[in-house]
Protein backbone atom coordinates (compact mmCIF):
# COMPACT_ATOMS: atom_id res chain seq x y z
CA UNK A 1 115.51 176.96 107.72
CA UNK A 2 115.61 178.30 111.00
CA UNK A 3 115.04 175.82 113.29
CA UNK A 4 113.76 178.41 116.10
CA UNK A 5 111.07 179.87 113.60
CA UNK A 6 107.98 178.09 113.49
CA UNK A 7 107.39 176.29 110.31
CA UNK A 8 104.48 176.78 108.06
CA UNK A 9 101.16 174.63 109.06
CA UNK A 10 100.58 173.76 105.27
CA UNK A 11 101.71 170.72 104.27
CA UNK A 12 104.38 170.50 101.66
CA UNK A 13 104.16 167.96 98.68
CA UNK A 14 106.60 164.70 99.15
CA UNK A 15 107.35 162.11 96.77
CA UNK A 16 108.35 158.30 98.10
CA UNK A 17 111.27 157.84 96.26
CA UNK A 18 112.01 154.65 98.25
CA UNK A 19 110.93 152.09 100.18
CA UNK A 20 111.71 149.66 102.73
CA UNK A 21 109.82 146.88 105.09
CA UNK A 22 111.16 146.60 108.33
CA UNK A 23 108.77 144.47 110.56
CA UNK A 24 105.38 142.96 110.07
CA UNK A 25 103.85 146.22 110.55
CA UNK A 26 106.88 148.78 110.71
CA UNK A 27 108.07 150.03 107.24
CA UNK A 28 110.25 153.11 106.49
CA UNK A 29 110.23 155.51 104.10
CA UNK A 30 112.74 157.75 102.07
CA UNK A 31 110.58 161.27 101.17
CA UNK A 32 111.83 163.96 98.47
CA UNK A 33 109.95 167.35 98.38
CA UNK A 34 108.27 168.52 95.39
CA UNK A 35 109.38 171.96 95.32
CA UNK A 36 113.13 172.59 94.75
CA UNK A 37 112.85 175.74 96.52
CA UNK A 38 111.07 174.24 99.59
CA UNK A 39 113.96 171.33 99.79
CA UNK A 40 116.64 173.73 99.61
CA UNK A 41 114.96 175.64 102.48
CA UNK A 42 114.29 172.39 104.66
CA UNK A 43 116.94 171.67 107.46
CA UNK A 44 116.10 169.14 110.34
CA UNK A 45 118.07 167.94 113.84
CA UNK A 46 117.85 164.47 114.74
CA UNK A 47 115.22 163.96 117.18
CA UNK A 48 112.61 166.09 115.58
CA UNK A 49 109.84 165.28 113.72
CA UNK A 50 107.67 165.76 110.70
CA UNK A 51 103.53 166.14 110.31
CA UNK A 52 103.34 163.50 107.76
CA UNK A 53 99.51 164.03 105.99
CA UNK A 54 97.75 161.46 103.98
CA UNK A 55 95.44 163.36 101.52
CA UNK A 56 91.92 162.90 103.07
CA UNK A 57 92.78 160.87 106.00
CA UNK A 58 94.39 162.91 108.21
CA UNK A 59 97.83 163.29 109.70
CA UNK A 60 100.80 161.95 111.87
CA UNK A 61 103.70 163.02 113.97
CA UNK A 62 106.02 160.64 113.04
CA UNK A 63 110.63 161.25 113.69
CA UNK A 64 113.15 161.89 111.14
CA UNK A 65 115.75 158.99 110.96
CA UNK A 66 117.62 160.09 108.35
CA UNK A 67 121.04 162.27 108.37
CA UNK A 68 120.92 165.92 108.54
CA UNK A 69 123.62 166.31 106.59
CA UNK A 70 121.28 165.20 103.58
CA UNK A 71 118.07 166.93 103.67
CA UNK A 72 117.38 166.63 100.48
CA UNK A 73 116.46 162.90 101.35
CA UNK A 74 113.90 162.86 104.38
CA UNK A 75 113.48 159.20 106.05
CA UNK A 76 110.54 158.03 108.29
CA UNK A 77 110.17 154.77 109.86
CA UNK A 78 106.54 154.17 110.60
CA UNK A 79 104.39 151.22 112.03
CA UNK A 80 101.03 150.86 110.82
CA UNK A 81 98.81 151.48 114.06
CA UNK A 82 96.56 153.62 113.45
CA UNK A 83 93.87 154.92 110.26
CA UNK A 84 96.22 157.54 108.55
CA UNK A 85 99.26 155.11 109.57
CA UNK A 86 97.76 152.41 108.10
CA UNK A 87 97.13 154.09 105.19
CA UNK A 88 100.42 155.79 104.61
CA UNK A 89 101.55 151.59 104.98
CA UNK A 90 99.38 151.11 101.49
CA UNK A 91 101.46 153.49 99.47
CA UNK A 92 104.47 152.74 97.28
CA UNK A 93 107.58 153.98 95.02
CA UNK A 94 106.71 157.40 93.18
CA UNK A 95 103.40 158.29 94.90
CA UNK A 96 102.85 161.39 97.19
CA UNK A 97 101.85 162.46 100.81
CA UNK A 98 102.16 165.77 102.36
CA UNK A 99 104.70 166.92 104.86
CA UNK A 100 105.00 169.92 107.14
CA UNK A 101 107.82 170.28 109.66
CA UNK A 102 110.15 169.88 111.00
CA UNK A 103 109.02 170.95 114.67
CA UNK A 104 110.54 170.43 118.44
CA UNK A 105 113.50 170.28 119.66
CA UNK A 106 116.11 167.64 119.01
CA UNK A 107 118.66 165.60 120.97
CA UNK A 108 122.19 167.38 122.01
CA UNK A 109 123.91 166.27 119.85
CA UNK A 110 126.33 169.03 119.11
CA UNK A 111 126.94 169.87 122.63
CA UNK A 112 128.52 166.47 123.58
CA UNK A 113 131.15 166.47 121.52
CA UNK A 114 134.41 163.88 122.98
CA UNK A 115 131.32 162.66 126.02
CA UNK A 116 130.86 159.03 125.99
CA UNK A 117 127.22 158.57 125.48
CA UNK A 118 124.24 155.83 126.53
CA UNK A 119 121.63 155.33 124.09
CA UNK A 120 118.53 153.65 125.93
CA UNK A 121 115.23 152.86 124.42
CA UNK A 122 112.75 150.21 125.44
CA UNK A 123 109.89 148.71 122.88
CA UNK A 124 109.14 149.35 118.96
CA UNK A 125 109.12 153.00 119.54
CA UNK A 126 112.61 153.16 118.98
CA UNK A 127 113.26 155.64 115.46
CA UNK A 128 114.28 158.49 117.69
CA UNK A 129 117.08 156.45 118.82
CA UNK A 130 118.27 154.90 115.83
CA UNK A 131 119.00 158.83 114.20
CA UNK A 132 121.23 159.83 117.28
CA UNK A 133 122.96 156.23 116.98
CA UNK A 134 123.62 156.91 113.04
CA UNK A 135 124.16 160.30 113.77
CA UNK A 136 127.27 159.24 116.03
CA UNK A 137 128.71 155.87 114.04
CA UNK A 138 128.95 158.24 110.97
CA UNK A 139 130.97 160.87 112.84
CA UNK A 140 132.74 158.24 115.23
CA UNK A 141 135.53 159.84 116.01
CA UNK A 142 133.82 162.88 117.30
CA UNK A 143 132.48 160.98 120.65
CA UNK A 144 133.62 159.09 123.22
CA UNK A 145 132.35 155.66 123.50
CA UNK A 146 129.11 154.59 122.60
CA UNK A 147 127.25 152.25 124.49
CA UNK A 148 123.72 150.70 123.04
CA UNK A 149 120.88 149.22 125.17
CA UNK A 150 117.89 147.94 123.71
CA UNK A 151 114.96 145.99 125.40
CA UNK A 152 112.07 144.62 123.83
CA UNK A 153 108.91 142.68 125.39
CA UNK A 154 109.32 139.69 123.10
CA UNK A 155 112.42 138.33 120.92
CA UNK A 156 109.76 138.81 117.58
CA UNK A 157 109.97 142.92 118.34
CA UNK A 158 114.05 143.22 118.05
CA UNK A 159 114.00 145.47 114.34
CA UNK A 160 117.31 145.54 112.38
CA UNK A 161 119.53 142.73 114.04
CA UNK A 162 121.81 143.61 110.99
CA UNK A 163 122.12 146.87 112.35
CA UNK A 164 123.05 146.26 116.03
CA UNK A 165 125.61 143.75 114.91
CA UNK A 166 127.21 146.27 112.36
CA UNK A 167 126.88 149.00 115.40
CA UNK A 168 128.83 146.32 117.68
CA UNK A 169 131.64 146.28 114.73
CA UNK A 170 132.33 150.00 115.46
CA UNK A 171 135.58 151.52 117.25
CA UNK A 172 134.71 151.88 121.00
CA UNK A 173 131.13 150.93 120.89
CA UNK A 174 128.96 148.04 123.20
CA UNK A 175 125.62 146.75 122.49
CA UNK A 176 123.34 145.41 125.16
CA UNK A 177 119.91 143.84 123.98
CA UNK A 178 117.35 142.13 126.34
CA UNK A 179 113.73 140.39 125.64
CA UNK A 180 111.27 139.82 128.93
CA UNK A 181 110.38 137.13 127.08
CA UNK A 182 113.49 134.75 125.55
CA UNK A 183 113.54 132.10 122.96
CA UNK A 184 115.61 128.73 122.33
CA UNK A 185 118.06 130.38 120.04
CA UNK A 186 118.02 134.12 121.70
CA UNK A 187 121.20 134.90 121.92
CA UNK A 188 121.01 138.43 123.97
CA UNK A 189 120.13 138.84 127.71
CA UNK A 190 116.73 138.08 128.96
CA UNK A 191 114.57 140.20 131.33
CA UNK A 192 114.23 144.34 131.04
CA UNK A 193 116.43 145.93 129.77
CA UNK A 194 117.71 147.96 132.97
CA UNK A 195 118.54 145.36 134.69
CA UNK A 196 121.68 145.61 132.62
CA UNK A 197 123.62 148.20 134.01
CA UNK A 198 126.11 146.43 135.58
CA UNK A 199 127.06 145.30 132.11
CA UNK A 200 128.18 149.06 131.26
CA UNK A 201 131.63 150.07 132.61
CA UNK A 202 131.20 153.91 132.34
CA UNK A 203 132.59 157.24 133.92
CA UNK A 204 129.42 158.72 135.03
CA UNK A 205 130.98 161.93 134.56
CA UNK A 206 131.66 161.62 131.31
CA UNK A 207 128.16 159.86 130.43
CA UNK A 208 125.98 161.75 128.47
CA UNK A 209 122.06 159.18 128.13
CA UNK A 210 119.78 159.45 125.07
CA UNK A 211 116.27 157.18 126.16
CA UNK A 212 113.34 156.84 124.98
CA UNK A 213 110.31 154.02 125.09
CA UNK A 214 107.75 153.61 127.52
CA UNK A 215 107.68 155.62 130.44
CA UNK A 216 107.98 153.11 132.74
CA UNK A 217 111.21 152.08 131.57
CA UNK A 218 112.85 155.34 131.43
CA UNK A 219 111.31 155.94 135.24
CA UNK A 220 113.40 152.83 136.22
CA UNK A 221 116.31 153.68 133.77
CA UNK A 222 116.21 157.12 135.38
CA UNK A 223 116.77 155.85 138.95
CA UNK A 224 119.39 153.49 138.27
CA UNK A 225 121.38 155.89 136.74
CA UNK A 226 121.24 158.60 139.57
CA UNK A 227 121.92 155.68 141.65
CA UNK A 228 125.02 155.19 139.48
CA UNK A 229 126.78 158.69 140.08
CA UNK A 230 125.25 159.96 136.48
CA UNK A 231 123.70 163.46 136.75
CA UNK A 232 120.63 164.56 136.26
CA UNK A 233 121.77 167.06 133.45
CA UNK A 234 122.95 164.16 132.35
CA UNK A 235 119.85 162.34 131.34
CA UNK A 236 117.71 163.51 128.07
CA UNK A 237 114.34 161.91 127.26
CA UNK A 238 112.41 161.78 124.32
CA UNK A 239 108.83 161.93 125.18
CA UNK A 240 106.16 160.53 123.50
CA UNK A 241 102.41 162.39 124.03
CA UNK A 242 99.24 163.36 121.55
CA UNK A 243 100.69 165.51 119.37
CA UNK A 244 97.48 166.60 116.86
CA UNK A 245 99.04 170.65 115.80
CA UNK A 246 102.16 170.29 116.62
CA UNK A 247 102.51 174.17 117.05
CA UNK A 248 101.79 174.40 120.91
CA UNK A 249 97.83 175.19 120.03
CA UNK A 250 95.33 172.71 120.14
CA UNK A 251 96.53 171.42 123.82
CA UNK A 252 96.98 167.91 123.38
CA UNK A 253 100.07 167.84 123.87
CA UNK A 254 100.89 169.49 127.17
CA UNK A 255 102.91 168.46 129.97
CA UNK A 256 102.79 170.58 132.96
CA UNK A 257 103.76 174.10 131.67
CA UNK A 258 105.53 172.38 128.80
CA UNK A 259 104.07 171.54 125.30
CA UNK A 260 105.80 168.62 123.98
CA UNK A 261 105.32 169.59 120.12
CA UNK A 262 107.33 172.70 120.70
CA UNK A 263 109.85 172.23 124.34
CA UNK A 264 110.45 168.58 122.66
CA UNK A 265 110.09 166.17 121.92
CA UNK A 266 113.73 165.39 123.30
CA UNK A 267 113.27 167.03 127.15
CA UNK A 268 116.44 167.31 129.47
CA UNK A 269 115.27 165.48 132.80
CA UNK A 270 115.50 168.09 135.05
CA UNK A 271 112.80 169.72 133.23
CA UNK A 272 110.22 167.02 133.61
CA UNK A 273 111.33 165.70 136.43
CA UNK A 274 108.25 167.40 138.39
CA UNK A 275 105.84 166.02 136.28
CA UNK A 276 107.73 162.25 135.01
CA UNK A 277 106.42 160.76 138.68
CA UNK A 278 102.62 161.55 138.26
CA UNK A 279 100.44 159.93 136.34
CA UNK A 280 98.17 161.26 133.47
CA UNK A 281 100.95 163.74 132.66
């Protein structure tokens, strides 16, 4: 598929051909398309995403997690928020949904080859950031090192401890996790997450950041990197907005000049640096 063509606005039938719970309300699922001749066609970067359409209910933008090497097998982590997410939660093994995508742009990743790179993301919002940091561990040798920050409100909303402590394991790699609120037995830092930076012994020059979570974070994050040496082409955030079409039409979407659905999701900072400041953007 060409990833600068726009992709077709009808939904595509998907089969769940697997299923895993990740959280009390977070859950991800492994999606196969019907048609052989679709799935051959479908090709996806990390940090894009998919409509996901539950029949009757209405549909979601919701990030790819899984490889792009293998898009024959599509993978979605989703928390339950919402009507249509809610509903999607209800389904199991062998039933279908529709799926249209994938749209936006996705993180660098091919353009940073041998960079070290920061991967920063704040809250449960965190899928697009899991994809660039399997993208990276299975291609280790390909990037410099890899350094992991992850900050959560409570020590309940830390997903996948298994998988920070097998990221931790890899060649070259350091993982920094933080709670604002700590427990007896919470064994990570406590207070945000960029408060942390000191932690990180990094050649700003050579630092390539990959961030997303709430806004307010990455507006902090932001400033103590520039204050750090890093530049601002340096810095790539994945936005989050109301993304209803997800082909740059129905307007819910926009920031500034930009449409998130289409210029993103994934947004190098200089390019919303007018707008990141202000609110209601």
């Amino acid at each position: 598929m060409d990833l600068n063509r726009i992709p077709t606005v009808i939904p595509q039938e998907a089969e769940i051909v697997a299923r895993s719970d990740d959280g009390a309300d977070v859950f991800t699922l492994q999606l196969r398309l019907c048609s052989p001749e679709v799935s051959a066609d479908y090709r996806f970067q990390p940090g894009q995403f998919n409509m996901i359409y539950l029949y009757g209910i209405g549909e979601v933008p919701i990030s790819i997690v899984s490889d792009p090497e293998y898009p024959e097998l599509i993978g979605h982590t989703i928390r339950a928020v919402g009507r249509v997410t809610r509903g999607i939660a209800s389904l199991q093994v062998g039933q279908r949904l529709g799926l249209r995508g994938p749209y936006g742009r996705g993180w660098p990743l091919d353009t940073v080859i041998a960079r070290d790179v920061l991967v920063l993301t704040g809250g449960l919002g965190c899928a697009p950031s899991v994809s660039v940091i399997d993208y990276i561990t299975r291609r280790r040798s390909q990037y410099g090192h890899l350094y992991i920050m992850q900050g959560v409100k409570h020590h309940k909303d830390l997903l996948w401890r298994e998988r920070y402590a097998a990221w931790a394991a890899q060649p070259d790699t350091q993982v920094v996790l933080s709670s604002d609120v700590g427990a007896p037995l919470w064994p990570w830092h406590v207070g945000p997450v960029t408060a942390f930076f000191d932690q990180l012994h990094f050649d700003p020059a050579r630092l390539i950041v990959m961030m997303c979570g709430p806004e307010g974070m990455m507006k902090a994050a932001v400033k103590a990197l520039l204050d750090r040496g890093v530049s601002e082409s340096s810095i790539w955030l994945s936005m989050e907005r109301n993304m209803q079409c997800a082909v740059a039409q129905c307007g819910h979407c926009q920031y500034g000049g930009l449409f998130v659905c289409r210029d993103g999701p994934v947004f190098n900072y200089p390019e919303v640096s007018p707008y990141f400041e202000i609110k209601g953007f």
